[in-house]
N, C-alpha and C. Protein backbone atom coordinates (compact mmCIF):
# COMPACT_ATOMS: atom_id res chain seq x y z
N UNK A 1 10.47 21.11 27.83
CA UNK A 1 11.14 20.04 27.12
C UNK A 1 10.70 20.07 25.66
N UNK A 2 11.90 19.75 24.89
CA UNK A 2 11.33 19.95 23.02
C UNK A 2 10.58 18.23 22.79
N UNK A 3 9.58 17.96 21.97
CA UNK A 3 9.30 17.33 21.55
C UNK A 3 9.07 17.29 20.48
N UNK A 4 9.31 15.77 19.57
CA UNK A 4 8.80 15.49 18.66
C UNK A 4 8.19 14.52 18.15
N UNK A 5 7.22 14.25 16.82
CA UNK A 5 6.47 13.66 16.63
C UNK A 5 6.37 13.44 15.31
N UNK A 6 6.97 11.84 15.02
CA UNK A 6 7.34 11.28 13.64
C UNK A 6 5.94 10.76 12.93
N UNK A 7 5.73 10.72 12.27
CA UNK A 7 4.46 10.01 11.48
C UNK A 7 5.26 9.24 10.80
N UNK A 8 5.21 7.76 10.77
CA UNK A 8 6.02 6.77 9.69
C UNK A 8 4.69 5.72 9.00
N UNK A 9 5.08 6.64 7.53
CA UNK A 9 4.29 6.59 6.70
C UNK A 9 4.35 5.10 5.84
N UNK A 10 5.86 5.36 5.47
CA UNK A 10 6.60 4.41 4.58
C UNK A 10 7.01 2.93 5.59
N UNK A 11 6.78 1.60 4.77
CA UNK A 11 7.48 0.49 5.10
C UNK A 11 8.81 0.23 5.01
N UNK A 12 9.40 1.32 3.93
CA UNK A 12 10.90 1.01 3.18
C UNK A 12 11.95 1.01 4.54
N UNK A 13 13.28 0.60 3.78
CA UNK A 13 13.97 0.06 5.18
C UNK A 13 14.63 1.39 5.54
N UNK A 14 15.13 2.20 4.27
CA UNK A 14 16.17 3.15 4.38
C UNK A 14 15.09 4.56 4.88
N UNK A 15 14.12 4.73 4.47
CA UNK A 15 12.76 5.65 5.16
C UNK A 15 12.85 5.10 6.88
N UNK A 16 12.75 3.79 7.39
CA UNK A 16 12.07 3.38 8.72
C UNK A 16 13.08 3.63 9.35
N UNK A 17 14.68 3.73 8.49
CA UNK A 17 16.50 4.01 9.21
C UNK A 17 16.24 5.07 9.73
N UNK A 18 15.74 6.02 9.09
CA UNK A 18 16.14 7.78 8.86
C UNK A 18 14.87 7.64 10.00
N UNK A 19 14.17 7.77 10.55
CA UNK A 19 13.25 7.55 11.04
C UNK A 19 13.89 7.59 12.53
N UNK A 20 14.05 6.12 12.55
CA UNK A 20 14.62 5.83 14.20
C UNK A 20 15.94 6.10 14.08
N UNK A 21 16.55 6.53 13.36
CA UNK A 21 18.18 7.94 13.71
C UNK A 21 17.46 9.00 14.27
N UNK A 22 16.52 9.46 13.87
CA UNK A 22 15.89 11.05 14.44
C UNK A 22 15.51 11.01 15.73
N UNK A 23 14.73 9.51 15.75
CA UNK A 23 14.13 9.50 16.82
C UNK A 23 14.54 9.16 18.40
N UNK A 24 15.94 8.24 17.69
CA UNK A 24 16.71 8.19 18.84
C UNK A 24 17.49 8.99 19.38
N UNK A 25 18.00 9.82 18.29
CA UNK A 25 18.97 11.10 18.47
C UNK A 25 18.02 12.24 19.21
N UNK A 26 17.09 12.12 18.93
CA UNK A 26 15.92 13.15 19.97
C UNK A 26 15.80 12.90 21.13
N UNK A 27 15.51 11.57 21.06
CA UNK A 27 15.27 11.47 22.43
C UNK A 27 16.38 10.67 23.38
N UNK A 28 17.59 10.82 22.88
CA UNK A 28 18.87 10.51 23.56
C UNK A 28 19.30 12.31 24.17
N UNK A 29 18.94 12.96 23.38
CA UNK A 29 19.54 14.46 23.48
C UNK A 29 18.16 15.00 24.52
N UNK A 30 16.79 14.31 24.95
CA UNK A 30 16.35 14.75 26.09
C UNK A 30 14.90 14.79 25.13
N UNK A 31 14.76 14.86 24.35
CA UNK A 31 13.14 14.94 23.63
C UNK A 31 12.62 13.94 23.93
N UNK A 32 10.76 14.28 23.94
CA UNK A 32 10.16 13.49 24.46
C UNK A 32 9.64 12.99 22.73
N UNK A 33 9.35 12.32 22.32
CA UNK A 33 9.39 11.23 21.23
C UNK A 33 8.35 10.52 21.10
N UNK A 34 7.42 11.00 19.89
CA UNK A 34 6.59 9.98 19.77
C UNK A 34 6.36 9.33 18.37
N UNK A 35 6.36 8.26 17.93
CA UNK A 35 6.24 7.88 16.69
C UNK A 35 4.43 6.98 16.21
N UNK A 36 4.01 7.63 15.37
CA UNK A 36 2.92 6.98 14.59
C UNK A 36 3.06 6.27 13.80
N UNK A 37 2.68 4.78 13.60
CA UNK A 37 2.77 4.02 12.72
C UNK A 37 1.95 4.24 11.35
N UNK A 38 1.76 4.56 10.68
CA UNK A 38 0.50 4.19 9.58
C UNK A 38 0.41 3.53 8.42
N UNK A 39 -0.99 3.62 7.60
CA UNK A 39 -0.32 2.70 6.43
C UNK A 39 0.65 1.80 6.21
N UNK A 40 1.46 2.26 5.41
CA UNK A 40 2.41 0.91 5.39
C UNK A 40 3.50 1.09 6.07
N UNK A 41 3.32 2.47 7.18
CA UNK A 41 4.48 1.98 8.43
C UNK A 41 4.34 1.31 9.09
N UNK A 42 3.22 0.66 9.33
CA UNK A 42 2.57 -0.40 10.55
C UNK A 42 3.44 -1.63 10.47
N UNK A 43 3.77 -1.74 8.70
CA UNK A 43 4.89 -3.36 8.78
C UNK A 43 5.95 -3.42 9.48
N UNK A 44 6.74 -1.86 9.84
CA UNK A 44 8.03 -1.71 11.03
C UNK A 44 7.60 -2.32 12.01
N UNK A 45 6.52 -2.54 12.43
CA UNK A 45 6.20 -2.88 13.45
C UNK A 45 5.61 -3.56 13.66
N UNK A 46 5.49 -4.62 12.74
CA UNK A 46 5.07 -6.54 12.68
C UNK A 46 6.04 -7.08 13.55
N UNK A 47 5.42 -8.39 14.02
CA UNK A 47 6.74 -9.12 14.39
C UNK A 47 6.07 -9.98 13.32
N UNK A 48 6.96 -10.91 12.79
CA UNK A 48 7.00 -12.09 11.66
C UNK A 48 6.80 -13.12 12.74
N UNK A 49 6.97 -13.37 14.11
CA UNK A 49 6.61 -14.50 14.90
C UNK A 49 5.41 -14.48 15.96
N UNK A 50 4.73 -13.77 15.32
CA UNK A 50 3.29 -13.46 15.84
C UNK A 50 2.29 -13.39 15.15
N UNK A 51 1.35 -14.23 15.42
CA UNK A 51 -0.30 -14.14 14.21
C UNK A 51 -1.13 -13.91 15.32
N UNK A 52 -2.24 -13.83 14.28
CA UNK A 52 -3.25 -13.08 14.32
C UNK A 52 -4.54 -14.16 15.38
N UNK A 53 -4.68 -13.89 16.52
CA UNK A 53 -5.60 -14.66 17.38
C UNK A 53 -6.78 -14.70 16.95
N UNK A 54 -7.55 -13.85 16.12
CA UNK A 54 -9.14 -13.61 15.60
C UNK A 54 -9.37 -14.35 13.71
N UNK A 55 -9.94 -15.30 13.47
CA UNK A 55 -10.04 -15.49 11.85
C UNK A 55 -10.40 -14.37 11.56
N UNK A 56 -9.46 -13.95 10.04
CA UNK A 56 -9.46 -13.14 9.14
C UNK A 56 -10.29 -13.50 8.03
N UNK A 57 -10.52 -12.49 7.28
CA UNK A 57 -11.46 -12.41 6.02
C UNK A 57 -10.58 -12.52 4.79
N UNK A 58 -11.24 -12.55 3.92
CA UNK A 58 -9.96 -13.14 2.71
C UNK A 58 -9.56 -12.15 2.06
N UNK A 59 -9.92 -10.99 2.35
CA UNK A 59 -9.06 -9.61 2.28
C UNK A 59 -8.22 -9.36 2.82
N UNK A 60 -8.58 -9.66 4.56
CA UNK A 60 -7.48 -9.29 5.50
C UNK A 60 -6.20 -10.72 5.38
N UNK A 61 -6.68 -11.28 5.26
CA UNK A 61 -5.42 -12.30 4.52
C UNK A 61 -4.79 -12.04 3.18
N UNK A 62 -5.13 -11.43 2.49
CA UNK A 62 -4.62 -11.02 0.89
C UNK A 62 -3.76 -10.02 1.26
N UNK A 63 -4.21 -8.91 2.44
CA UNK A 63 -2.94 -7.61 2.54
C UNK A 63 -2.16 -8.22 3.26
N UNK A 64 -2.07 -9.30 4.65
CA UNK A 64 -0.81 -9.90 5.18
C UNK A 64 -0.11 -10.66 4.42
N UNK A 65 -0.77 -11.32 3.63
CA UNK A 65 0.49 -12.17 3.00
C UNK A 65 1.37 -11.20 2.10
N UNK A 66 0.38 -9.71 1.38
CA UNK A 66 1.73 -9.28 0.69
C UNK A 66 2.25 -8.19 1.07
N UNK A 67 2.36 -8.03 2.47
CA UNK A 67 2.76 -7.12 3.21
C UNK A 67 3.91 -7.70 4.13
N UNK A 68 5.21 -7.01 4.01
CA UNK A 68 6.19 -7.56 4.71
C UNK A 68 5.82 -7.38 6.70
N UNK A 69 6.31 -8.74 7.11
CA UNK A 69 6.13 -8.83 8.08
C UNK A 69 7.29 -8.45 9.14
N UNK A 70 7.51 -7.53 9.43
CA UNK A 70 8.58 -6.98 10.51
C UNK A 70 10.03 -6.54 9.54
N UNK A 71 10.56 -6.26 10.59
CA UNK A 71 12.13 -5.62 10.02
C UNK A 71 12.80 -6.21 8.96
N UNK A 72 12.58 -7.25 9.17
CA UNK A 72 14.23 -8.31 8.57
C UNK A 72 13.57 -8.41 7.04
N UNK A 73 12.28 -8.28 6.83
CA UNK A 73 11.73 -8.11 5.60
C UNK A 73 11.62 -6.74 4.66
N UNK A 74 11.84 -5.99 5.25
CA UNK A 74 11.70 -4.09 4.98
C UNK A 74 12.41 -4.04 3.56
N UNK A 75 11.88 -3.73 2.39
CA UNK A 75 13.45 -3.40 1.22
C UNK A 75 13.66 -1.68 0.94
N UNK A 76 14.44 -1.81 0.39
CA UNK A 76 14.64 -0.57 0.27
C UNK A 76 13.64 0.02 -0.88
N UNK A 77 13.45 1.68 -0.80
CA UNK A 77 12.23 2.21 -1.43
C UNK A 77 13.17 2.75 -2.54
N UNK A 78 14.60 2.14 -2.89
CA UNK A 78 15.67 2.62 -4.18
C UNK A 78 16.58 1.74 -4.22
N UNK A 79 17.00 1.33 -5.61
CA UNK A 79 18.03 0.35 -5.84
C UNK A 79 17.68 -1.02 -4.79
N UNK A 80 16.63 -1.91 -4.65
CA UNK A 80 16.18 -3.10 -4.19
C UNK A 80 16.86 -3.90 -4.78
N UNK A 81 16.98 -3.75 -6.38
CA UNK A 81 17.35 -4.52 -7.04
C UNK A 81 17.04 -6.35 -7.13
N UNK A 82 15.74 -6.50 -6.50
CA UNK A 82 15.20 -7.63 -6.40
C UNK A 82 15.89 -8.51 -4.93
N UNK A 83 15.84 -7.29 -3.66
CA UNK A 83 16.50 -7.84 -2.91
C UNK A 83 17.99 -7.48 -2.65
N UNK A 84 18.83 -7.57 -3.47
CA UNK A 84 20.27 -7.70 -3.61
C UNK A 84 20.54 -6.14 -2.64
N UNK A 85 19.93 -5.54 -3.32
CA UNK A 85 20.61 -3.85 -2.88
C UNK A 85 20.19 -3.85 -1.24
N UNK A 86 18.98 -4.38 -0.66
CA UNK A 86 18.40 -4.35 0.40
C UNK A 86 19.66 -5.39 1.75
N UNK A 87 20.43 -6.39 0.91
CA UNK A 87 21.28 -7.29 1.27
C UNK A 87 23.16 -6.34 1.59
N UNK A 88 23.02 -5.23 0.52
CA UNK A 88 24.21 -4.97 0.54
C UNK A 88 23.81 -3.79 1.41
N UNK A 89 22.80 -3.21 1.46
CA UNK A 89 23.03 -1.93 2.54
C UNK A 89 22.80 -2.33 4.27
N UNK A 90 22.08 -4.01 4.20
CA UNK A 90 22.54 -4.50 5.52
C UNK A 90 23.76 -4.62 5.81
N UNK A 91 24.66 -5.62 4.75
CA UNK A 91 25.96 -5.69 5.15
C UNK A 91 26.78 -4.39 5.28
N UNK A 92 26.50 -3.52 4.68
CA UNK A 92 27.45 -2.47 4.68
C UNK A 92 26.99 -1.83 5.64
N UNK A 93 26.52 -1.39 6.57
CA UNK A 93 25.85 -1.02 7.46
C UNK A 93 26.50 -1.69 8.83
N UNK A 94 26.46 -3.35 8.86
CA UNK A 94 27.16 -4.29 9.61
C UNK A 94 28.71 -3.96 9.96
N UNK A 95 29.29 -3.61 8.12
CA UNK A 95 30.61 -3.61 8.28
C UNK A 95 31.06 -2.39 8.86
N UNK A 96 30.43 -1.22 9.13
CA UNK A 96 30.27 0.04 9.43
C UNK A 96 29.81 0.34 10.63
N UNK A 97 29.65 -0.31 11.60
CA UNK A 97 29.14 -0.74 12.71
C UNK A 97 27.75 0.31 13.06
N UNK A 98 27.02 0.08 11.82
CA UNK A 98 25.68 1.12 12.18
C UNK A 98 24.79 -0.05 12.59
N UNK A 99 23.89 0.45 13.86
CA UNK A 99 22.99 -0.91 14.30
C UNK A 99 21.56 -0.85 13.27
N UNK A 100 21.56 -2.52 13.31
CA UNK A 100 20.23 -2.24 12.77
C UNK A 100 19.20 -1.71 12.68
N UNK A 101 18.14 -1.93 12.28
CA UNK A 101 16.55 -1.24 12.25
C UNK A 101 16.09 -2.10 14.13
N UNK A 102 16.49 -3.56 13.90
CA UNK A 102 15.91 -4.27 15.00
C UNK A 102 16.37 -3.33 16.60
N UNK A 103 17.83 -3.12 16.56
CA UNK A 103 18.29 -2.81 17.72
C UNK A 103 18.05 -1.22 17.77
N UNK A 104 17.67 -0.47 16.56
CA UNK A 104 17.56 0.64 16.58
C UNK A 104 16.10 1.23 17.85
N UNK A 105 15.16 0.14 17.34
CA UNK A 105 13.75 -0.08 18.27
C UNK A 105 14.04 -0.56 19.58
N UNK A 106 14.69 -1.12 19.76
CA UNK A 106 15.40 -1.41 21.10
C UNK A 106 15.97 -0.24 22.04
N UNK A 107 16.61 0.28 21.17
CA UNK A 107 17.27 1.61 21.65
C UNK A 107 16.46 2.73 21.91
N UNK A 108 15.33 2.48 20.66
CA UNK A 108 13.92 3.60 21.22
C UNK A 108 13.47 3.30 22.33
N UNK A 109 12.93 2.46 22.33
CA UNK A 109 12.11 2.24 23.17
C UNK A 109 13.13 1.97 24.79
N UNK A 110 14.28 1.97 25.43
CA UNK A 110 15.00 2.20 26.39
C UNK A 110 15.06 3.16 26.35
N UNK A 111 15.31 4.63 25.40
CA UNK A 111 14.92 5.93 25.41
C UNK A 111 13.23 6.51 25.59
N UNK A 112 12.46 5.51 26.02
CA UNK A 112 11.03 6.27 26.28
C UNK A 112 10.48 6.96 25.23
N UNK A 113 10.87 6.39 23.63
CA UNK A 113 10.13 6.53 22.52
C UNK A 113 8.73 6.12 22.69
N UNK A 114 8.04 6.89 22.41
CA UNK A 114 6.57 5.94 22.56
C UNK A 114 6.13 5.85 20.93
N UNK A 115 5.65 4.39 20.66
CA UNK A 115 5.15 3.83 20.25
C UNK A 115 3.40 4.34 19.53
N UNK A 116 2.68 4.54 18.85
CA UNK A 116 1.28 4.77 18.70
C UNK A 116 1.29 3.73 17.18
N UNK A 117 0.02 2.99 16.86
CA UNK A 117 -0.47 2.66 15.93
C UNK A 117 -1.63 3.38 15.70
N UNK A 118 -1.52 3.15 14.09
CA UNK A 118 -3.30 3.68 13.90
C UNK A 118 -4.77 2.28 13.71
N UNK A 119 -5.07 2.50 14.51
CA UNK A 119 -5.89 1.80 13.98
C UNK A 119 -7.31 1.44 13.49
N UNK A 120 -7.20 2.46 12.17
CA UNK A 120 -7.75 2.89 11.09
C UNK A 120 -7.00 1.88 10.02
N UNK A 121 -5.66 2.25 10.12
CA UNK A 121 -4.79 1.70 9.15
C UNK A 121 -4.75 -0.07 9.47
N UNK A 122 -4.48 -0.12 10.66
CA UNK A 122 -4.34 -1.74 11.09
C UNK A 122 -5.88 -2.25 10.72
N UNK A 123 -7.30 -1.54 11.06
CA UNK A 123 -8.28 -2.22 10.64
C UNK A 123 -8.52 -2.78 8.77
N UNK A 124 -8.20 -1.62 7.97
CA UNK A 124 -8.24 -1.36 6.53
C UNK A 124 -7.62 -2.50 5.91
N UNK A 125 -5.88 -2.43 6.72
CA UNK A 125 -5.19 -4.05 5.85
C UNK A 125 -5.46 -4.97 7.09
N UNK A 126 -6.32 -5.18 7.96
CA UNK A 126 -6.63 -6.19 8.55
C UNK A 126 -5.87 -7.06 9.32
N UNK A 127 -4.69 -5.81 10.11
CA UNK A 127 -4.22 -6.56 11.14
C UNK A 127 -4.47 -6.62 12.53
N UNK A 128 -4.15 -7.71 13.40
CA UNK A 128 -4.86 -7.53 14.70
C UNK A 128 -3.11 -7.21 16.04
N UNK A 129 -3.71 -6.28 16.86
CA UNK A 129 -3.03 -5.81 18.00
C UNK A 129 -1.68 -7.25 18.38
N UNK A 130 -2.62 -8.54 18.26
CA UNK A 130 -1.61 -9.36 18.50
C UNK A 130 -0.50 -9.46 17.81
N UNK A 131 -0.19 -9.14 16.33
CA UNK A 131 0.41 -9.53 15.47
C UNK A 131 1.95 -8.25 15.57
N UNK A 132 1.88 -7.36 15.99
CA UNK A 132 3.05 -6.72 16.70
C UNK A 132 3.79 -6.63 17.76
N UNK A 133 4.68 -6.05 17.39
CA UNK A 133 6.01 -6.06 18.52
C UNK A 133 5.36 -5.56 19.94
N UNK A 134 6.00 -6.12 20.93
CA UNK A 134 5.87 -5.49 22.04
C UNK A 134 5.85 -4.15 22.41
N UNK A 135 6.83 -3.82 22.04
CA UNK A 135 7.14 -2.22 22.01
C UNK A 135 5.84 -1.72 21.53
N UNK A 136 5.05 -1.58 21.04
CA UNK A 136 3.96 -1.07 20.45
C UNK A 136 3.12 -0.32 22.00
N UNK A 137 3.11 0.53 21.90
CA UNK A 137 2.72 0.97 23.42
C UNK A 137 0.69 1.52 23.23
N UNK A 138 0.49 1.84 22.05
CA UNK A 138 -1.31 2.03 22.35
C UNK A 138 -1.28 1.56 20.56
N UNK A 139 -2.98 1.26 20.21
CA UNK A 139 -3.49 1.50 18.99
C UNK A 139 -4.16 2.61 19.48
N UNK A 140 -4.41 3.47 18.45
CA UNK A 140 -4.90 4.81 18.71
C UNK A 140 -5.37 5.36 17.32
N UNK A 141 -6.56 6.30 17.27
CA UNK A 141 -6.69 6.92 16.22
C UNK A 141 -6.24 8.30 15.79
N UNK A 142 -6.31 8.87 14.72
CA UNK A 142 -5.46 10.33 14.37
C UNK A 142 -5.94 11.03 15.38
N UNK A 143 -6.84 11.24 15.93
CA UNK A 143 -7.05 12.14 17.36
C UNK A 143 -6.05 12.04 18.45
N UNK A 144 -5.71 10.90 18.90
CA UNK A 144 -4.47 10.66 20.04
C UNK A 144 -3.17 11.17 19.44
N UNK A 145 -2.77 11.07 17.91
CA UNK A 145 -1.83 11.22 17.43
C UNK A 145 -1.85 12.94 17.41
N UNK A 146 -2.81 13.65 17.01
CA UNK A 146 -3.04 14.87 16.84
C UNK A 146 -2.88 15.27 18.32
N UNK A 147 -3.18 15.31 19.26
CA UNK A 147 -3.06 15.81 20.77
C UNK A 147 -1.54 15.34 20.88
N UNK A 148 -0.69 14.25 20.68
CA UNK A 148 0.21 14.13 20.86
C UNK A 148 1.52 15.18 19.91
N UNK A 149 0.90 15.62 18.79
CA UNK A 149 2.22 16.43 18.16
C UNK A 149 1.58 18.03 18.21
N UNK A 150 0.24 18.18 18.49
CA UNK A 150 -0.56 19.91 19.00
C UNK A 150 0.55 20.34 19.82
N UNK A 151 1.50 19.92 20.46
CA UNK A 151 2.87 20.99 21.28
C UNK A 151 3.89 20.32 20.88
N UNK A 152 4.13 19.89 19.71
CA UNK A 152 5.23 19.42 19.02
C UNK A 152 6.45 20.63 18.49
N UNK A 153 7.76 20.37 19.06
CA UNK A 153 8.99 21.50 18.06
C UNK A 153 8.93 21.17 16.96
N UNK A 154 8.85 19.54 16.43
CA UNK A 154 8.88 19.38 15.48
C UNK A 154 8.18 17.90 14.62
N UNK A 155 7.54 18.21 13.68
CA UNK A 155 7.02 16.77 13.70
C UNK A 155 7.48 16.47 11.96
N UNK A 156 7.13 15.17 11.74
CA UNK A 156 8.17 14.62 10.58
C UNK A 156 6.88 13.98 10.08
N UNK A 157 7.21 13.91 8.64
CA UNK A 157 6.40 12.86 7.99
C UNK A 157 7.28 11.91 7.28
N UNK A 158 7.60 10.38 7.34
CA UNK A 158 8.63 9.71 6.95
C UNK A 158 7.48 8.74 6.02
């Protein structure tokens, strides 16, 4: 079986798109699929209706507050335009019947996308396991991630 293995580097919306198109198209076509969150991909994978069960330090509160919290917050990493551009490539997207980022994860994860965080990265900006999506299937460090793409066809850096 071909596999592959995304590293999602970037928070941006149109980076986290291109992302779960690959990943679903992989593993709709039979690939086994694994995606790494890091750095500031970890915000794809906030939920905005989930905090943090453990008090934070006033660091780890300084990177959540200016770190977007889940999908519906993501802007684009071109033409944002203070928002606006991030507004018109939802709607146009809508009017075009391309599914969102939200249902796109939906669709992964019914395709047996697996999920990995780092958490190196989640410790550094000081988020806790509670504060993500379900779908989130392990925190793990670059070692789990490394054994997971060592028999990779192909692996991505987004």
């Amino acid at each position: 079986m071909a596999k592959a293995t995304i590293v999602m580097f970037s928070g941006d919306l149109d980076k986290a798109l291109a992302g779960f198109v690959i990943a679903t198209g992989a593993a709709a076509s039979g690939w086994d699929v694994t995606m790494f969150f890091t750095f500031w991909g970890i915000n794809i994978v906030r939920d905005s209706n989930k905090k943090a069960l453990e008090k934070k330090e006033m660091v780890e509160k300084m990177f959540g507050s200016m770190m977007p919290e889940g999908v519906e917050k993501l802007k684009l990493s071109k033409m944002n335009m203070g928002g606006m551009g991030t507004s018109m490539m939802k709607k146009r997207m809508k009017e075009k019947k391309v599914k969102s980022l939200k249902e796109m994860i939906e669709d992964a994860k019914e395709l047996d996308v697996k999920f990995l965080v780092c958490d190196m990265s989640m410790d550094i900006m000081g988020l806790q396991k509670s504060e993500f999506i379900d779908e989130v299937d392990e925190i793990v460090g670059v070692g789990t991630y490394l054994k997971e793409s060592k028999d990779a066809t192909v692996t991505l850096f987004i």
